[in-house]
N, C-alpha and C. Protein backbone atom coordinates (compact mmCIF):
# COMPACT_ATOMS: atom_id res chain seq x y z
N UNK A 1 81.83 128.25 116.25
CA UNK A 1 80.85 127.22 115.92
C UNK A 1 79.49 127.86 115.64
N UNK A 2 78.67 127.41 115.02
CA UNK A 2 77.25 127.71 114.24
C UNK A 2 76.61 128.36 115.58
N UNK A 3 75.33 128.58 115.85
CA UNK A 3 74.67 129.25 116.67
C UNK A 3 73.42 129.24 115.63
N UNK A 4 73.09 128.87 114.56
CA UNK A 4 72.05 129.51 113.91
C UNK A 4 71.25 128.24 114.00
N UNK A 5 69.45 128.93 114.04
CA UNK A 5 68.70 127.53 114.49
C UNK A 5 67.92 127.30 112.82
N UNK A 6 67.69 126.35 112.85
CA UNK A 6 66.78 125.87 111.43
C UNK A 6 65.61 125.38 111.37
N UNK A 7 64.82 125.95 111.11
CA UNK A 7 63.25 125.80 111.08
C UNK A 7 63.12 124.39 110.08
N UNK A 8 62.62 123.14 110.49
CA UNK A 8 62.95 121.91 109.61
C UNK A 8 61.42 121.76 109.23
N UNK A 9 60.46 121.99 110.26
CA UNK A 9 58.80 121.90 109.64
C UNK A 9 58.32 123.01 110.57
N UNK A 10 56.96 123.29 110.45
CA UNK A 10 56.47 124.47 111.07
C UNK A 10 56.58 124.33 112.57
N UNK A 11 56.78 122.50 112.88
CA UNK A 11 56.61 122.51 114.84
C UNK A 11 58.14 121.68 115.08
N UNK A 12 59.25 121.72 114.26
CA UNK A 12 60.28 121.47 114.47
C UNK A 12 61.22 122.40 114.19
N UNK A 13 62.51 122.62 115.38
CA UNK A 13 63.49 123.25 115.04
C UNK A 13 65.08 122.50 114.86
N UNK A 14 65.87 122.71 114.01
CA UNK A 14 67.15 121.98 114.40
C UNK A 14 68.01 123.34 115.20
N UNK A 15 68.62 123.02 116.37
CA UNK A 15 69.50 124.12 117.43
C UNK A 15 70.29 123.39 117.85
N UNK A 16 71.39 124.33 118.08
CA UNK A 16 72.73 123.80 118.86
C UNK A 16 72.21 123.19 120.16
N UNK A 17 72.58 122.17 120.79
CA UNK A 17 72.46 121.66 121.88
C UNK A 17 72.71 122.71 122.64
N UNK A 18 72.87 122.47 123.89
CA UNK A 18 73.02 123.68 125.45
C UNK A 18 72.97 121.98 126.38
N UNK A 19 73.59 122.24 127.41
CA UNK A 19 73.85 121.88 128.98
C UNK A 19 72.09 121.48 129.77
N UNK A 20 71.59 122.48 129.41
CA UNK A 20 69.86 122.15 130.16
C UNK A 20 69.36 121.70 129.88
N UNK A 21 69.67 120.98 128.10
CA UNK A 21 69.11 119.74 127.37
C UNK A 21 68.80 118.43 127.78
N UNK A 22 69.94 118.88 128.97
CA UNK A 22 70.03 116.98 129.67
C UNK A 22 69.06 116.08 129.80
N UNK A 23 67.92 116.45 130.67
CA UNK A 23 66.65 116.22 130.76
C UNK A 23 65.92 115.44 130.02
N UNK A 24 65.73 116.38 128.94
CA UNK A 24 64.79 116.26 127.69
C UNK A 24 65.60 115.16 126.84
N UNK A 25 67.05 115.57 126.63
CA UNK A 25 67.51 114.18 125.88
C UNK A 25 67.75 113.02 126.20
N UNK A 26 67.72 112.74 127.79
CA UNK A 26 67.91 111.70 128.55
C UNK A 26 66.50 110.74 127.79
N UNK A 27 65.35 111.76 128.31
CA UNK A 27 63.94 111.19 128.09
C UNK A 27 63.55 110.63 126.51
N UNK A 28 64.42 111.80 125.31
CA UNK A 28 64.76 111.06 123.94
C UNK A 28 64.87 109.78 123.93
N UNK A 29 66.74 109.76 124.27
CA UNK A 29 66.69 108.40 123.86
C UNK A 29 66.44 107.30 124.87
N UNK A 30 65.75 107.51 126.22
CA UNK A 30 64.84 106.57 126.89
C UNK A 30 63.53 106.02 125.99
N UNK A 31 63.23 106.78 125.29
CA UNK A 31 61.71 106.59 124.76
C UNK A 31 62.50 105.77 123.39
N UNK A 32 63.51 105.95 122.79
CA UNK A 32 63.66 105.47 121.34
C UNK A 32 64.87 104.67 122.05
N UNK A 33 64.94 104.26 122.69
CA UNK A 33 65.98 102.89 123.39
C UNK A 33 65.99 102.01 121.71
N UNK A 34 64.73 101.04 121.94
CA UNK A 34 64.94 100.26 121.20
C UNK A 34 65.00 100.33 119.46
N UNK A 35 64.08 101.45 119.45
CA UNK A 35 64.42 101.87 118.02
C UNK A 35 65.57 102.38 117.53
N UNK A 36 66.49 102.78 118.34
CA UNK A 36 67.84 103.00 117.99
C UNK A 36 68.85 101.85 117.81
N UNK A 37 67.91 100.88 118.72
CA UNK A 37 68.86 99.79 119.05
C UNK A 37 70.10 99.20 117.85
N UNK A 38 69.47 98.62 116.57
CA UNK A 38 70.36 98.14 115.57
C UNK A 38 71.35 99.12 114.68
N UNK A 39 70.98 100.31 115.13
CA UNK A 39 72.02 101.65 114.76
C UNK A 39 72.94 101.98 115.72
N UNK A 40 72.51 101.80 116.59
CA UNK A 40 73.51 102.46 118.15
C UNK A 40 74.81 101.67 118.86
N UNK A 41 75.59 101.84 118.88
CA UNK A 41 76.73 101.34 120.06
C UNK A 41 75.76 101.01 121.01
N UNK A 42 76.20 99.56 121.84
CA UNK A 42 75.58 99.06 123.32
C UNK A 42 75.79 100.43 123.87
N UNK A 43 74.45 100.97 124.68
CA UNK A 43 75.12 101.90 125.96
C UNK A 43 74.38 101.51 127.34
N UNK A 44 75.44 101.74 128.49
CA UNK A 44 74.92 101.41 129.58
C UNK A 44 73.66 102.18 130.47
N UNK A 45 73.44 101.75 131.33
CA UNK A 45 71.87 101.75 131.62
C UNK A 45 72.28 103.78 131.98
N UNK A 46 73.30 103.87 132.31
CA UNK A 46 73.38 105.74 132.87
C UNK A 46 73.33 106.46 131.44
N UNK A 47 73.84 106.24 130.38
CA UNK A 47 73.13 107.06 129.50
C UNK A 47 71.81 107.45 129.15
N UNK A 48 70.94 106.14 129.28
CA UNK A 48 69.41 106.78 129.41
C UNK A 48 68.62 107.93 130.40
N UNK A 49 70.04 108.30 131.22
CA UNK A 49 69.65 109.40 132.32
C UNK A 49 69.58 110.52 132.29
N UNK A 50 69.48 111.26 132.91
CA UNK A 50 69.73 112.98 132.83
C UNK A 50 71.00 112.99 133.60
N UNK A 51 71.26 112.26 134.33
CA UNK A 51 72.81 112.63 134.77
C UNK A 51 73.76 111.97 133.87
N UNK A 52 73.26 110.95 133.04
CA UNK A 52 74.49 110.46 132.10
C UNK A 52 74.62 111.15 130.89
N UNK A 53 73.18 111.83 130.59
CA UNK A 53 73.10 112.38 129.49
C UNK A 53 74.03 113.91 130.00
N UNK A 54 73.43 114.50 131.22
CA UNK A 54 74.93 115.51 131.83
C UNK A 54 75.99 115.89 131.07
N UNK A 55 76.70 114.78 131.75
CA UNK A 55 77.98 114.32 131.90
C UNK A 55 78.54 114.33 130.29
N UNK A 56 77.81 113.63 129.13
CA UNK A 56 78.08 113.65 127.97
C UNK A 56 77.93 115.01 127.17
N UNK A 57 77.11 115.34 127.49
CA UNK A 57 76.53 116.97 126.43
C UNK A 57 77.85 117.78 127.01
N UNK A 58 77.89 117.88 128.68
CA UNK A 58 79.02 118.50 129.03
C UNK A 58 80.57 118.23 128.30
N UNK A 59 80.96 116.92 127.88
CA UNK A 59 81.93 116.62 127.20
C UNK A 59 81.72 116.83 125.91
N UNK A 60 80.37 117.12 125.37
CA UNK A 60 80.34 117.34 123.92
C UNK A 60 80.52 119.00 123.57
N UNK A 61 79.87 119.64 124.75
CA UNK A 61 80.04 121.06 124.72
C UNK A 61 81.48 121.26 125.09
N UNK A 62 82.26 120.84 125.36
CA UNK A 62 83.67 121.09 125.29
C UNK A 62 84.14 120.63 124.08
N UNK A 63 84.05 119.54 123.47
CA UNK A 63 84.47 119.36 121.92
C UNK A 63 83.87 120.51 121.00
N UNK A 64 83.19 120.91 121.04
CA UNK A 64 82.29 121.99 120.27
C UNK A 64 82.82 123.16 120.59
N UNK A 65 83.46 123.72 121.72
CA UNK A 65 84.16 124.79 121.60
C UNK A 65 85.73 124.85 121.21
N UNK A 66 86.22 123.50 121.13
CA UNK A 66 87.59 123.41 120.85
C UNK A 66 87.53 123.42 119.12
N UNK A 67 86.12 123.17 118.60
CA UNK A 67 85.96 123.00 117.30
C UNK A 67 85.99 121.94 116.81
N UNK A 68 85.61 120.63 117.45
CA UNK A 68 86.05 119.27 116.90
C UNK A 68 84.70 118.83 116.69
N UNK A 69 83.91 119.32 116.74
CA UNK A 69 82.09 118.50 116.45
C UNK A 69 81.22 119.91 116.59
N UNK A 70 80.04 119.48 116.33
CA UNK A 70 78.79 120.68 116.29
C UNK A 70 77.53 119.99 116.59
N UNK A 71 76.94 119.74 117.49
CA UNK A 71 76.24 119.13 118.30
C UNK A 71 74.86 120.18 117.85
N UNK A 72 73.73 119.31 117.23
CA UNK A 72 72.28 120.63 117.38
C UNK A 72 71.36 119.31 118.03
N UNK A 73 70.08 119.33 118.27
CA UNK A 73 69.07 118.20 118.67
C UNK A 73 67.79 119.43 118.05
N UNK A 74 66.88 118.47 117.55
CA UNK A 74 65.94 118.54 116.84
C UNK A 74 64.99 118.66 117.98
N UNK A 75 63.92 119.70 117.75
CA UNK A 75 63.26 120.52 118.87
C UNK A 75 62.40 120.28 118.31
N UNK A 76 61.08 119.68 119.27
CA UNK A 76 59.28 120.73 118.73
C UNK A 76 59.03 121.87 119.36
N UNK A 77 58.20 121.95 118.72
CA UNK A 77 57.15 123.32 119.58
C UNK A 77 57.18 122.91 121.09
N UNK A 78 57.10 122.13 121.60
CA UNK A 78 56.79 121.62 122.84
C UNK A 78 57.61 121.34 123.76
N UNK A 79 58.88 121.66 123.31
CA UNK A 79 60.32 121.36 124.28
C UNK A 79 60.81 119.69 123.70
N UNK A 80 59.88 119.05 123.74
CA UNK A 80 60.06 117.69 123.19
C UNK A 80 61.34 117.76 122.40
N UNK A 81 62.31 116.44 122.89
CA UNK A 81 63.81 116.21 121.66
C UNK A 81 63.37 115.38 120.85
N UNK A 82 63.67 115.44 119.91
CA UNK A 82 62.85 114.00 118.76
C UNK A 82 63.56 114.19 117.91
N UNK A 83 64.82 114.25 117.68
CA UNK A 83 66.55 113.95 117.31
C UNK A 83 67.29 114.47 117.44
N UNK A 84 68.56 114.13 116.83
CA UNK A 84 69.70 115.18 116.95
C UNK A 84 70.47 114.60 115.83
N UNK A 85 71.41 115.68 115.51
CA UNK A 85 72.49 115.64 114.72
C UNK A 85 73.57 116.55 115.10
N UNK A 86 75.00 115.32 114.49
CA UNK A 86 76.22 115.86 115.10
C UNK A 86 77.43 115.92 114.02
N UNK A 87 77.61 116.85 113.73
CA UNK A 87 79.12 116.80 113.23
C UNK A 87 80.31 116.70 113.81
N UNK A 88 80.84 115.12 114.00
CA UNK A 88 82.06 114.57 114.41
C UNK A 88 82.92 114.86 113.79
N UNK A 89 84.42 114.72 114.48
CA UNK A 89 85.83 114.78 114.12
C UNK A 89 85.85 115.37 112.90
N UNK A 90 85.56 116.53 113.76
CA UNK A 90 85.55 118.06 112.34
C UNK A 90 87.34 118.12 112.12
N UNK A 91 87.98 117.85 110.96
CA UNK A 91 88.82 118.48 111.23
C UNK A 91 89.67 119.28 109.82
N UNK A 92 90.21 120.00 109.89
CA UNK A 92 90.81 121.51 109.17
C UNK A 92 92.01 121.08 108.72
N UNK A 93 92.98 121.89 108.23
CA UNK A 93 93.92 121.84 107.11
C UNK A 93 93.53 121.85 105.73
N UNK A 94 94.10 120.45 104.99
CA UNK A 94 94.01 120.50 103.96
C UNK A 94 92.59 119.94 103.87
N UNK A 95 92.31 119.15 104.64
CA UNK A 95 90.81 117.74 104.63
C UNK A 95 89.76 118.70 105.07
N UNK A 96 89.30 119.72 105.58
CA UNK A 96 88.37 120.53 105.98
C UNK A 96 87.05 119.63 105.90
N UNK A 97 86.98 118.66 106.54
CA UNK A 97 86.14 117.49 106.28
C UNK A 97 85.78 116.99 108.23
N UNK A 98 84.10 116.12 108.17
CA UNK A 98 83.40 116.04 108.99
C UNK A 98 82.72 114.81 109.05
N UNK A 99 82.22 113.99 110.18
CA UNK A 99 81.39 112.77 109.52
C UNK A 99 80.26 113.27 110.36
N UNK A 100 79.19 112.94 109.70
CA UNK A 100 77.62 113.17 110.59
C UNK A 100 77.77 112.20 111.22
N UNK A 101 76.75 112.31 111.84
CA UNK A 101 76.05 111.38 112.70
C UNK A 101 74.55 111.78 112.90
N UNK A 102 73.40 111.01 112.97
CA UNK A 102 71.99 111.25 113.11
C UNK A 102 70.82 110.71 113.47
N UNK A 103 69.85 111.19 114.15
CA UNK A 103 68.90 110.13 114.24
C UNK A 103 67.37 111.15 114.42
N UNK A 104 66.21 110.42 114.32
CA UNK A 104 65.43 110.94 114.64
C UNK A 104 64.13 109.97 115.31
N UNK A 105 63.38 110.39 116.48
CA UNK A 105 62.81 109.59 117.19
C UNK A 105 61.41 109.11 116.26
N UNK A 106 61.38 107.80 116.90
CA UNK A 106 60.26 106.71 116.16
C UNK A 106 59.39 107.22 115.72
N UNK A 107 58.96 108.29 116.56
CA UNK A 107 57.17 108.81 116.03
C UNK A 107 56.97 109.69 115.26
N UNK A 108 58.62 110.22 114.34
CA UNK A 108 58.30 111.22 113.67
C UNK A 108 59.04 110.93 112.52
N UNK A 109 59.67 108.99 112.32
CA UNK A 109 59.98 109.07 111.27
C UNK A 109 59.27 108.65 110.21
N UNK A 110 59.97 109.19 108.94
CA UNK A 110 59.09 108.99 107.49
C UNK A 110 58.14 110.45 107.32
N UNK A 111 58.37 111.66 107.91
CA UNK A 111 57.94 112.74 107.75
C UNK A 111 58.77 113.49 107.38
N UNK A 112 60.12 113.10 106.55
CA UNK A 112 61.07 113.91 106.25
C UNK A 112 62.12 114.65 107.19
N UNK A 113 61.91 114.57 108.38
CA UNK A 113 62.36 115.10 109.60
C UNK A 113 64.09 114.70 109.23
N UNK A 114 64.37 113.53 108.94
CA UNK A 114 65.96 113.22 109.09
C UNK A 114 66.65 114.01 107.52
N UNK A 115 65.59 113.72 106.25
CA UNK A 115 66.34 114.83 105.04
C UNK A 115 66.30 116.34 105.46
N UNK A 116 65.42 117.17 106.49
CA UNK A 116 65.26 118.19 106.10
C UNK A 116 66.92 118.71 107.54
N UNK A 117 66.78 117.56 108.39
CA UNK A 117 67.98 117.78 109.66
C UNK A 117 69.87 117.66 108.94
N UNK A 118 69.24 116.92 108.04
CA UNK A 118 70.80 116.19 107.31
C UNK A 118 71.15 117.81 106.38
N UNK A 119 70.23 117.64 105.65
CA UNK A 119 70.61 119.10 104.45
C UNK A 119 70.59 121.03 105.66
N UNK A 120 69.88 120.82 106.75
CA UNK A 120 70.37 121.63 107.36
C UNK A 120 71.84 122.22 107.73
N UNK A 121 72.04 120.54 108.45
CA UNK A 121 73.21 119.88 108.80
C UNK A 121 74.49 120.60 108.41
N UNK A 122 74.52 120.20 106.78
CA UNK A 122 75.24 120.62 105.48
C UNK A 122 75.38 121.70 105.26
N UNK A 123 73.89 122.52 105.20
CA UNK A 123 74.22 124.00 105.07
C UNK A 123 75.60 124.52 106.37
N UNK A 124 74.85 124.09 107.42
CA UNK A 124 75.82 124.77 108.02
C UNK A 124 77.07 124.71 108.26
N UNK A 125 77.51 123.53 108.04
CA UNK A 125 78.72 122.48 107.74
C UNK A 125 79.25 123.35 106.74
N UNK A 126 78.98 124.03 105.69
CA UNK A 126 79.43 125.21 104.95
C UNK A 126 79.11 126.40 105.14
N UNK A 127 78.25 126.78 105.54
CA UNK A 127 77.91 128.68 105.75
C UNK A 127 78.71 129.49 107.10
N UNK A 128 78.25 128.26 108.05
CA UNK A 128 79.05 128.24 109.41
C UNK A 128 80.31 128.13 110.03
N UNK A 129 80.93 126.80 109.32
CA UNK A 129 81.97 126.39 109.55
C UNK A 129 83.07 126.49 108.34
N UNK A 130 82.49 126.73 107.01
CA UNK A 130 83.07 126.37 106.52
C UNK A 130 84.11 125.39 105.60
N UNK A 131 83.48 124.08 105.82
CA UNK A 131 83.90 123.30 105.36
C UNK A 131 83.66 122.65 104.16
N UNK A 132 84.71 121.60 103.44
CA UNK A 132 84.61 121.08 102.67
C UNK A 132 83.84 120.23 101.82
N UNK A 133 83.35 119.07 102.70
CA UNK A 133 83.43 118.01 102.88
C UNK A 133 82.18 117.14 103.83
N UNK A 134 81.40 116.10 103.93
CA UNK A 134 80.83 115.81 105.08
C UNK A 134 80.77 114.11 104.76
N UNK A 135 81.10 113.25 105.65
CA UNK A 135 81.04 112.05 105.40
C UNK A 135 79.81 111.55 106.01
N UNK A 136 79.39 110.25 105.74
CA UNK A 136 78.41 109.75 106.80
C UNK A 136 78.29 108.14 106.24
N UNK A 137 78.01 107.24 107.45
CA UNK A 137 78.31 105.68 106.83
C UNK A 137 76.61 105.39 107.23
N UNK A 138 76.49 103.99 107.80
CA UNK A 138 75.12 103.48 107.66
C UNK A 138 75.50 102.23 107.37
N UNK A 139 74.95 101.06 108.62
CA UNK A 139 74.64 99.88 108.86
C UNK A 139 74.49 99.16 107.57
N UNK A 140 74.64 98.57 106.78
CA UNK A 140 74.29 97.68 105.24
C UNK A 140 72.83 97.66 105.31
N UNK A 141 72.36 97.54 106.21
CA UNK A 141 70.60 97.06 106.53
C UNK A 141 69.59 98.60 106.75
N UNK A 142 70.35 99.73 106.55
CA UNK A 142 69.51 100.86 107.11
C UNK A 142 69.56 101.69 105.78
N UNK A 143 68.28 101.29 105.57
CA UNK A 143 67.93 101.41 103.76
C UNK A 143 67.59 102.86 104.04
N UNK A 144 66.70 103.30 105.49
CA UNK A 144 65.88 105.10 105.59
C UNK A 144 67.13 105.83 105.52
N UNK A 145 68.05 105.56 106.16
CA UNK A 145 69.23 106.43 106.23
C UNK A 145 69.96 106.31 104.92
N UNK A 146 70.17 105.59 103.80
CA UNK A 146 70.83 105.72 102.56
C UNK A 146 70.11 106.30 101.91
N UNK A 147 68.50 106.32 101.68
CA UNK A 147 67.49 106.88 101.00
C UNK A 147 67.72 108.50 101.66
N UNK A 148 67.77 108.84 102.79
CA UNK A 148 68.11 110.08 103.27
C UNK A 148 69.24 111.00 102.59
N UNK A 149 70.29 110.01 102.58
CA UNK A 149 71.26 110.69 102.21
C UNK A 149 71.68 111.12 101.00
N UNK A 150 70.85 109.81 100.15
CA UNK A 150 70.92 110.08 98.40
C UNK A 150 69.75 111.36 98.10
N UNK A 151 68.90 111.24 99.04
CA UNK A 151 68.06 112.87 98.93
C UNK A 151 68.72 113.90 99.06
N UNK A 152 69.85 114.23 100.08
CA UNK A 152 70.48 115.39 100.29
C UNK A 152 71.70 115.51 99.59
N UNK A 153 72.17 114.63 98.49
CA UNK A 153 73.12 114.85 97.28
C UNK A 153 74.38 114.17 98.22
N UNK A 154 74.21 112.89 98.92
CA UNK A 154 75.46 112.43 99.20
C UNK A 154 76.32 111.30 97.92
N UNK A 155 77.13 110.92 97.69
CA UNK A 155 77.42 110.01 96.45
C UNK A 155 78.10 108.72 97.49
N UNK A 156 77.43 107.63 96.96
CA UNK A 156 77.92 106.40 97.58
C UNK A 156 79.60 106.45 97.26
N UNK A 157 80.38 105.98 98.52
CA UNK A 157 81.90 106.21 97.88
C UNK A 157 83.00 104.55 98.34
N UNK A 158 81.90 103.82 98.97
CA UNK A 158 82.75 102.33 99.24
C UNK A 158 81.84 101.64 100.39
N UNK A 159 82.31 100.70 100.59
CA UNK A 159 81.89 99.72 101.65
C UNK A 159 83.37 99.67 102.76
N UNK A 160 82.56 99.87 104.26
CA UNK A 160 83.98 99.78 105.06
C UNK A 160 83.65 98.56 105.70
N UNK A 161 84.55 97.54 105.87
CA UNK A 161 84.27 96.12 106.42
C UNK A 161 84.41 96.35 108.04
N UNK A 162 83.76 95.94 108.75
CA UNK A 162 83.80 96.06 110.57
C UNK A 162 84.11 97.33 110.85
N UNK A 163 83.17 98.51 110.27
CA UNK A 163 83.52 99.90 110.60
C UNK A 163 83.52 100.42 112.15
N UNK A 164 82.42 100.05 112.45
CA UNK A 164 82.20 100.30 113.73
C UNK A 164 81.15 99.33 114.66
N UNK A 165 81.33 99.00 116.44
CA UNK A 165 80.67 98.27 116.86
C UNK A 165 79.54 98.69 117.44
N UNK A 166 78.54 98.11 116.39
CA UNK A 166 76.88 98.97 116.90
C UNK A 166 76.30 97.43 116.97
N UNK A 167 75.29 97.73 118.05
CA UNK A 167 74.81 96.69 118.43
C UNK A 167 75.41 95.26 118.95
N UNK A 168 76.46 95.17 119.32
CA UNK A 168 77.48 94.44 119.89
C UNK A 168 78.12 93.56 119.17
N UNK A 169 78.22 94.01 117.79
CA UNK A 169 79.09 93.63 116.64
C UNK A 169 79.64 94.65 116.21
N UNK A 170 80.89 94.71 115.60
CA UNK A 170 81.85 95.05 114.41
C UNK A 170 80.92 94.94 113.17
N UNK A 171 80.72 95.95 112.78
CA UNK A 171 79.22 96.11 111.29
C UNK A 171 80.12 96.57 110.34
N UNK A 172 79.88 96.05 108.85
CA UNK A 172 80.16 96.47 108.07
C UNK A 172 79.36 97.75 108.18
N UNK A 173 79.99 99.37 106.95
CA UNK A 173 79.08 100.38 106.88
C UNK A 173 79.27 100.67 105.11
N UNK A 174 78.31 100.69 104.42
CA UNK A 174 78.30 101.74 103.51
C UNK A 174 78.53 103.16 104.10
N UNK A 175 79.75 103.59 102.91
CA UNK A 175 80.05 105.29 103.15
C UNK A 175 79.74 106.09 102.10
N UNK A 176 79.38 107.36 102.39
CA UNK A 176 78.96 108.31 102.01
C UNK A 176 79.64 109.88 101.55
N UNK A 177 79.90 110.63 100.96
CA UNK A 177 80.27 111.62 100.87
C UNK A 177 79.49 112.75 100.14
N UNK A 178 79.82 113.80 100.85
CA UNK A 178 78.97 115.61 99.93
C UNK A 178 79.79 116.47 100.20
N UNK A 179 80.21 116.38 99.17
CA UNK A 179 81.01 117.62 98.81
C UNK A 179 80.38 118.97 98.90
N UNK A 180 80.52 119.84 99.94
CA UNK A 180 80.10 121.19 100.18
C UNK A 180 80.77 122.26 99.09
N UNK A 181 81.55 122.23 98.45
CA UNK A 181 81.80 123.66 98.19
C UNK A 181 83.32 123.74 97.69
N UNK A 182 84.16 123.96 96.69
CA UNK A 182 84.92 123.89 96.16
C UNK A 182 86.20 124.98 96.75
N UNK A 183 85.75 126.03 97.47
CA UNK A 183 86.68 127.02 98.12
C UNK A 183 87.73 126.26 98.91
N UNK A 184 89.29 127.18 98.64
CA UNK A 184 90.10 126.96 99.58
C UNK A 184 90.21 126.96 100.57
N UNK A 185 90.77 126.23 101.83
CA UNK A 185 90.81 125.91 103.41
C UNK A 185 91.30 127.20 103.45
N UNK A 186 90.62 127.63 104.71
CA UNK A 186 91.39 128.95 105.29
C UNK A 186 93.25 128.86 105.55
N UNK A 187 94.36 130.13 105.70
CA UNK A 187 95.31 129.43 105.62
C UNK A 187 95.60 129.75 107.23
N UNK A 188 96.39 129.03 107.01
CA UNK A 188 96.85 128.56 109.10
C UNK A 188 96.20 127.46 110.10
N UNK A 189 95.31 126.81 109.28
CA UNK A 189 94.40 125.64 109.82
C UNK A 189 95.13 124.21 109.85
């Protein structure tokens, strides 16, 4: 899995998550609770914690070494988390294909922070890993995140009806696709 960090503005970094993150990302998405709200799955009151946040990074750092996701969170200068991005259900063979996932906290959006995290994202989604492919959907109503993605060369590819339950509905999602790179899947994958 990647290891390489990405300089996104002069006081932001995108880096692989780590275990000691807990803390700091607990306090993330405590502070952007509600601004996440109409993007996010309901979560219960222990994820806003450092022990729920724990418990999860710990299960994500085990998906990440089995190779099934790539977990980075968006760093300042200051230790401060003020997003993250994840490459989900990475998976190999013939599909060498990935879906993002992303966000970036309230006070730093509309500074480019989520195009410069997404096209990072991508690079490494190919330089790193190798892959094909990167999907990513988006709420019908989350115009920053389609504008994001048509910046970083994604091509609109359908509408999925009740994709997923964010905000305590079954949401339709516009989907997305970027094609990384035309090379053959490694063989034995």
């Amino acid at each position: 899995m990647s290891t390489t960090v990405f300089t996104l503005t002069p006081d932001v970094v995108l880096r692989p998550v780590t275990a000691e993150d807990a803390p700091a990302v607990a306090r993330a998405y405590a502070a952007n609770r509600e601004y996440l709200r109409p993007w996010d799955p309901r979560r219960p009151d222990s994820f806003f914690t450092t022990e729920g946040q724990a418990a999860r990074l710990t299960d994500l750092l085990e998906l990440r070494r089995a190779g099934r996701v790539m977990p980075w969170v968006l760093e300042a200068t200051d230790g401060e988390i003020v997003g993250a991005v994840n490459l989900n259900n990475i998976v190999r063979g013939a599909f060498h294909s990935t879906n993002l996932g992303y966000w970036v906290a309230a006070d730093r959006a509309g500074q480019g922070l989520g195009t410069a995290a997404v096209e990072a994202a991508c690079q490494g989604a190919r330089e790193q890993l190798g892959l094909h492919r990167v999907e990513a959907g988006t709420v019908l109503a989350n115009a920053a995140s389609q504008r994001v993605l048509a910046k970083c060369g994604f091509e609109f590819i359908g509408t999925a009806r009740r994709y997923l339950h964010i905000d305590g509905e079954w949401r339709d999602h516009y989907l997305y696709q970027r094609i990384l790179g035309d090379h053959a899947p490694e063989t034995g994958n």
